[in-house]
N, C-alpha and C. Protein backbone atom coordinates (compact mmCIF):
# COMPACT_ATOMS: atom_id res chain seq x y z
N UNK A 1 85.66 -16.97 74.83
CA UNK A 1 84.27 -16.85 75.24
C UNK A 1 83.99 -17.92 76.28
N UNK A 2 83.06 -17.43 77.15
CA UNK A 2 82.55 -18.42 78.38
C UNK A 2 81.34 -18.18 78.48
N UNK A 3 80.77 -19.83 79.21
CA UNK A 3 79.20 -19.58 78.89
C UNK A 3 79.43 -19.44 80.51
N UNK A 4 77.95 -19.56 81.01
CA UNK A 4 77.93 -19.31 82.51
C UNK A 4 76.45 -19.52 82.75
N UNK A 5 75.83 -20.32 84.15
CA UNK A 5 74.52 -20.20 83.71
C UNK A 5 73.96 -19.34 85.11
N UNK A 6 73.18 -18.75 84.60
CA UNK A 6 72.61 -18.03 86.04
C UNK A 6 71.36 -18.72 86.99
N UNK A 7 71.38 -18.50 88.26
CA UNK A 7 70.75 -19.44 89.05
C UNK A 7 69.57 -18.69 89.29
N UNK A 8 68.41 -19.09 90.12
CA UNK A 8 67.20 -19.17 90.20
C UNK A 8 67.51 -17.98 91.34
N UNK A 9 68.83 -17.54 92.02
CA UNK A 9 69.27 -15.93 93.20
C UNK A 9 69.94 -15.33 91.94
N UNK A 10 69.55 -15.61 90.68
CA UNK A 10 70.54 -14.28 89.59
C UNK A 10 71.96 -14.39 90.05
N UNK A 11 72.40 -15.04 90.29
CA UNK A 11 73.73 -15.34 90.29
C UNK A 11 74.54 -16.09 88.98
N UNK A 12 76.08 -15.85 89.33
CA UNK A 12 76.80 -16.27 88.24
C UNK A 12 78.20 -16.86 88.75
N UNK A 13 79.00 -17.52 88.13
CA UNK A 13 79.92 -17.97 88.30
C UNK A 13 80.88 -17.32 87.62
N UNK A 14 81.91 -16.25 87.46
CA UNK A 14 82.84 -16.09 86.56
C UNK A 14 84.30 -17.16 86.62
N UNK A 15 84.11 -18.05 85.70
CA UNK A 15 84.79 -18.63 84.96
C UNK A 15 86.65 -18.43 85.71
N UNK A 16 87.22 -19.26 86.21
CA UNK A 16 88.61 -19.09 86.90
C UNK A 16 89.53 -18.29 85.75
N UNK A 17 89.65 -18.63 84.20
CA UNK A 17 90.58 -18.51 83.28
C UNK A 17 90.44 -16.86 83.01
N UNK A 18 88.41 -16.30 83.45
CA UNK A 18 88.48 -15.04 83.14
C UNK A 18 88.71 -14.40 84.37
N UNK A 19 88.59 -15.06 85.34
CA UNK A 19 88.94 -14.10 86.84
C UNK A 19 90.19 -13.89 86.55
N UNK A 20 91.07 -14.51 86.41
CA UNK A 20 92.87 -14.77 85.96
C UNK A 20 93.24 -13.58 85.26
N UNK A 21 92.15 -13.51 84.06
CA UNK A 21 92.43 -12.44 83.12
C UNK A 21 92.12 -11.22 83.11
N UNK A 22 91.07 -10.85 84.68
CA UNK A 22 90.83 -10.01 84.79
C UNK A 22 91.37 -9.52 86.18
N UNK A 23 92.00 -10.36 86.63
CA UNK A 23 93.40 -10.16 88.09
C UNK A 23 91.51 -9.96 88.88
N UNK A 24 90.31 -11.11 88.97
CA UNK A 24 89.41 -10.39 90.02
C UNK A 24 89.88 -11.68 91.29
N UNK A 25 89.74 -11.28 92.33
CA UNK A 25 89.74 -11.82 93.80
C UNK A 25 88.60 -11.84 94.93
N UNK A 26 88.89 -12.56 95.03
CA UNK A 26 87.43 -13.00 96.25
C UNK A 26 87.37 -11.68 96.90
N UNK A 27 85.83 -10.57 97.11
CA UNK A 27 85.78 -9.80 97.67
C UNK A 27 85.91 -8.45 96.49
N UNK A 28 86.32 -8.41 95.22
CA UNK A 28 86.60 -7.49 94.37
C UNK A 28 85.12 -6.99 93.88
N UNK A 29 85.34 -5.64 93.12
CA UNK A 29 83.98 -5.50 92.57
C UNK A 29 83.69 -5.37 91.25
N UNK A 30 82.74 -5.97 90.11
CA UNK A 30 82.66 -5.77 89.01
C UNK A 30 81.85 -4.87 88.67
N UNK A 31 81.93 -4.09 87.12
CA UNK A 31 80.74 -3.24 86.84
C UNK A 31 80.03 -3.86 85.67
N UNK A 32 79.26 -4.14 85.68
CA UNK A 32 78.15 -4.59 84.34
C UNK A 32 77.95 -3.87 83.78
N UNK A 33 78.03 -3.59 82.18
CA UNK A 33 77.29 -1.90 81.30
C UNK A 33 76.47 -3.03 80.38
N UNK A 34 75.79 -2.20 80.08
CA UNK A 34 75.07 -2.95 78.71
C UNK A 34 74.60 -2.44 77.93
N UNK A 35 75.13 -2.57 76.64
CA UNK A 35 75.00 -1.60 75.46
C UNK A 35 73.95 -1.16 74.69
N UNK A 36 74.04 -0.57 73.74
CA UNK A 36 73.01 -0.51 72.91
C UNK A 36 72.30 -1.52 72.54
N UNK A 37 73.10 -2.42 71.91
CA UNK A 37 72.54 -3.40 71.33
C UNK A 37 72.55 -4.51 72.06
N UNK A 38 72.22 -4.49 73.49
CA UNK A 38 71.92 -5.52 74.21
C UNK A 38 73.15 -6.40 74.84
N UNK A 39 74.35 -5.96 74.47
CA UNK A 39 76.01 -7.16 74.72
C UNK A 39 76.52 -6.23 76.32
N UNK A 40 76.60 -7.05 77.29
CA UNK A 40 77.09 -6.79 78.08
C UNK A 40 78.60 -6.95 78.27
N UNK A 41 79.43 -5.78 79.00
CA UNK A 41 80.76 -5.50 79.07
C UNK A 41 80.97 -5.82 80.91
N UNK A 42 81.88 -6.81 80.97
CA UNK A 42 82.30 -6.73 82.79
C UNK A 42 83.34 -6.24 82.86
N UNK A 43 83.71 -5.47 83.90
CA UNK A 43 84.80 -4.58 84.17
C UNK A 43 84.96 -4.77 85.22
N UNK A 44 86.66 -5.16 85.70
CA UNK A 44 86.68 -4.59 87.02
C UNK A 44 86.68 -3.22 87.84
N UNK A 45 86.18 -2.92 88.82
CA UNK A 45 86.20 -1.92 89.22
C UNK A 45 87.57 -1.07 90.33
N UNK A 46 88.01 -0.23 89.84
CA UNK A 46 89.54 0.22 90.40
C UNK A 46 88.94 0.51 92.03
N UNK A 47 89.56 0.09 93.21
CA UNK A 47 89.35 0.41 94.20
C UNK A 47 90.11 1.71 94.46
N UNK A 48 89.42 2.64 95.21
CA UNK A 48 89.50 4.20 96.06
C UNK A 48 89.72 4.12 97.39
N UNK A 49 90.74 5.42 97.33
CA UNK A 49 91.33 5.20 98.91
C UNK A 49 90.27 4.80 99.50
N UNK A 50 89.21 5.90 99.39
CA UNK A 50 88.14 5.57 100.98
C UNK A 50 87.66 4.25 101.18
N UNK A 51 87.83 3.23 100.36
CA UNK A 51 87.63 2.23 99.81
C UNK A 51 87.91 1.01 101.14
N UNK A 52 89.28 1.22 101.47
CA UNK A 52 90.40 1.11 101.51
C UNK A 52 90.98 1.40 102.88
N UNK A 53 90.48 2.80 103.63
CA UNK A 53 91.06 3.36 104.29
C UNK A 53 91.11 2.69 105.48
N UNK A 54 91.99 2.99 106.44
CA UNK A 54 91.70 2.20 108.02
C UNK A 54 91.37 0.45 108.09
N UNK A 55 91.48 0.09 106.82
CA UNK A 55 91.40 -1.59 106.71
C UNK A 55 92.63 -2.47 107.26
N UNK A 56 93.24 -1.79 107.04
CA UNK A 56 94.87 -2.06 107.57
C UNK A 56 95.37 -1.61 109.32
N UNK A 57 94.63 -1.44 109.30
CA UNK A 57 94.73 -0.76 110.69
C UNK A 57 93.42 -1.82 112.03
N UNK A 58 94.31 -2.41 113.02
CA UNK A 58 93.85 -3.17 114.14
C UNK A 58 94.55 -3.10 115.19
N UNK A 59 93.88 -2.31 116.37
CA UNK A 59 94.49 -2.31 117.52
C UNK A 59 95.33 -3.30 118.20
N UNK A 60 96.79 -3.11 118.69
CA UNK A 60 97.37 -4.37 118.98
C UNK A 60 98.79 -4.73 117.84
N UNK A 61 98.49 -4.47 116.40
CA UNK A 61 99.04 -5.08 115.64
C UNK A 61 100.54 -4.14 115.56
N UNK A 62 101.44 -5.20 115.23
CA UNK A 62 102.65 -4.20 115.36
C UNK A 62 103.02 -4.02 113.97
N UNK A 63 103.27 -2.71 114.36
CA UNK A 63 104.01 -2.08 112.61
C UNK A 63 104.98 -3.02 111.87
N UNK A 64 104.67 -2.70 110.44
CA UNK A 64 105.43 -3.70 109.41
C UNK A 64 106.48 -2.26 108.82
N UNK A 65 107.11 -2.87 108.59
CA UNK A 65 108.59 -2.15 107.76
C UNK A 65 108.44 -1.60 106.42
N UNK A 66 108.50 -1.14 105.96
CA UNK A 66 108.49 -0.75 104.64
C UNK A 66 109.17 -1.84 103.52
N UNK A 67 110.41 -1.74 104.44
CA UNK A 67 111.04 -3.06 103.67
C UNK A 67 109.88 -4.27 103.40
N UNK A 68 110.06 -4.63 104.77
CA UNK A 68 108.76 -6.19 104.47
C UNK A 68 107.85 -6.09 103.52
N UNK A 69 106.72 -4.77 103.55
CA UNK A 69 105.50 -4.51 103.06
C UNK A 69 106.31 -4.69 101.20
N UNK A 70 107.73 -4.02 101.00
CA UNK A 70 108.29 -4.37 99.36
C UNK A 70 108.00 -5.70 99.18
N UNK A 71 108.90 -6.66 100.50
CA UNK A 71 108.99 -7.60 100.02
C UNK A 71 107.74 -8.50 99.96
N UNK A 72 106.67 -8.19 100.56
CA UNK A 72 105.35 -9.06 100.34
C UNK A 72 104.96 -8.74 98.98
N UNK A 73 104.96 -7.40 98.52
CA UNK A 73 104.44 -7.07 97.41
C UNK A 73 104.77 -7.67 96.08
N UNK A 74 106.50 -7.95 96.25
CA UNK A 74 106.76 -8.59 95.42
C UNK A 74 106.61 -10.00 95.11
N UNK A 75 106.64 -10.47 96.50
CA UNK A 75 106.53 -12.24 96.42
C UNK A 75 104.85 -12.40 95.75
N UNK A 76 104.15 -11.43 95.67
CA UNK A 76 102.37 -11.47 95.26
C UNK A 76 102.69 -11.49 93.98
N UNK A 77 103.03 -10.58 93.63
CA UNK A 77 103.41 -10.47 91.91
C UNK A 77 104.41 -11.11 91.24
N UNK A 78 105.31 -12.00 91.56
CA UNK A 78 105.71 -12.81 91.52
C UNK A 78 104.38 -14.38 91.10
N UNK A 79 103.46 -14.14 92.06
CA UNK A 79 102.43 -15.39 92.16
C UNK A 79 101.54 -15.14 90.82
N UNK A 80 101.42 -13.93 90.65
CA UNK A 80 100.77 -13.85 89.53
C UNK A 80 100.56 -14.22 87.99
C-alpha cells in the first residue's frame, strides 16, 4: 500500500515501486474505476495501433534493420 497526497491541480504522484510494478513510463496512460463501495482500482491502459501509428516515422530518418530493432528490444527488457 502507498499513500499519496493530492495537490490543490488534483494531481498525484504514483509512487516509483508502483510505477515499477505496473511497467508505467513517462507519457503512459492510466484508467481510474471506482467501485461500488467507493475503493478505487488504477490500471494501466494497453496502447492501440492508432495510438501509435506514424510515431515512428520522421522525414530524413534512415531505416533500422530488423535485426537492430531485436536487438534494442532486448537490451530494454533486459533493463527491466
Amino acid at each position: 500500500m502507498a499513500f499519496v497526497t493530492v495537490t490543490t491541480k488534483g494531481k498525484i504522484t504514483i509512487p516509483k515501486d508502483i510505477r515499477k510494478l505496473l511497467k508505467l513510463h513517462t507519457g503512459d496512460k492510466i484508467e481510474i474505476s471506482v467501485t461500488e463501495d467507493g475503493s478505487a482500482i488504477i490500471q494501466p491502459v494497453s496502447k492501440k495501433v492508432d495510438d501509435i501509428f506514424c510515431k515512428l516515422y520522421k522525414s530524413g530518418r534512415k531505416a533500422i534493420s530488423v535485426e537492430d530493432m531485436n536487438k534494442a528490444v532486448q537490451k530494454r527488457m533486459k533493463n527491466k
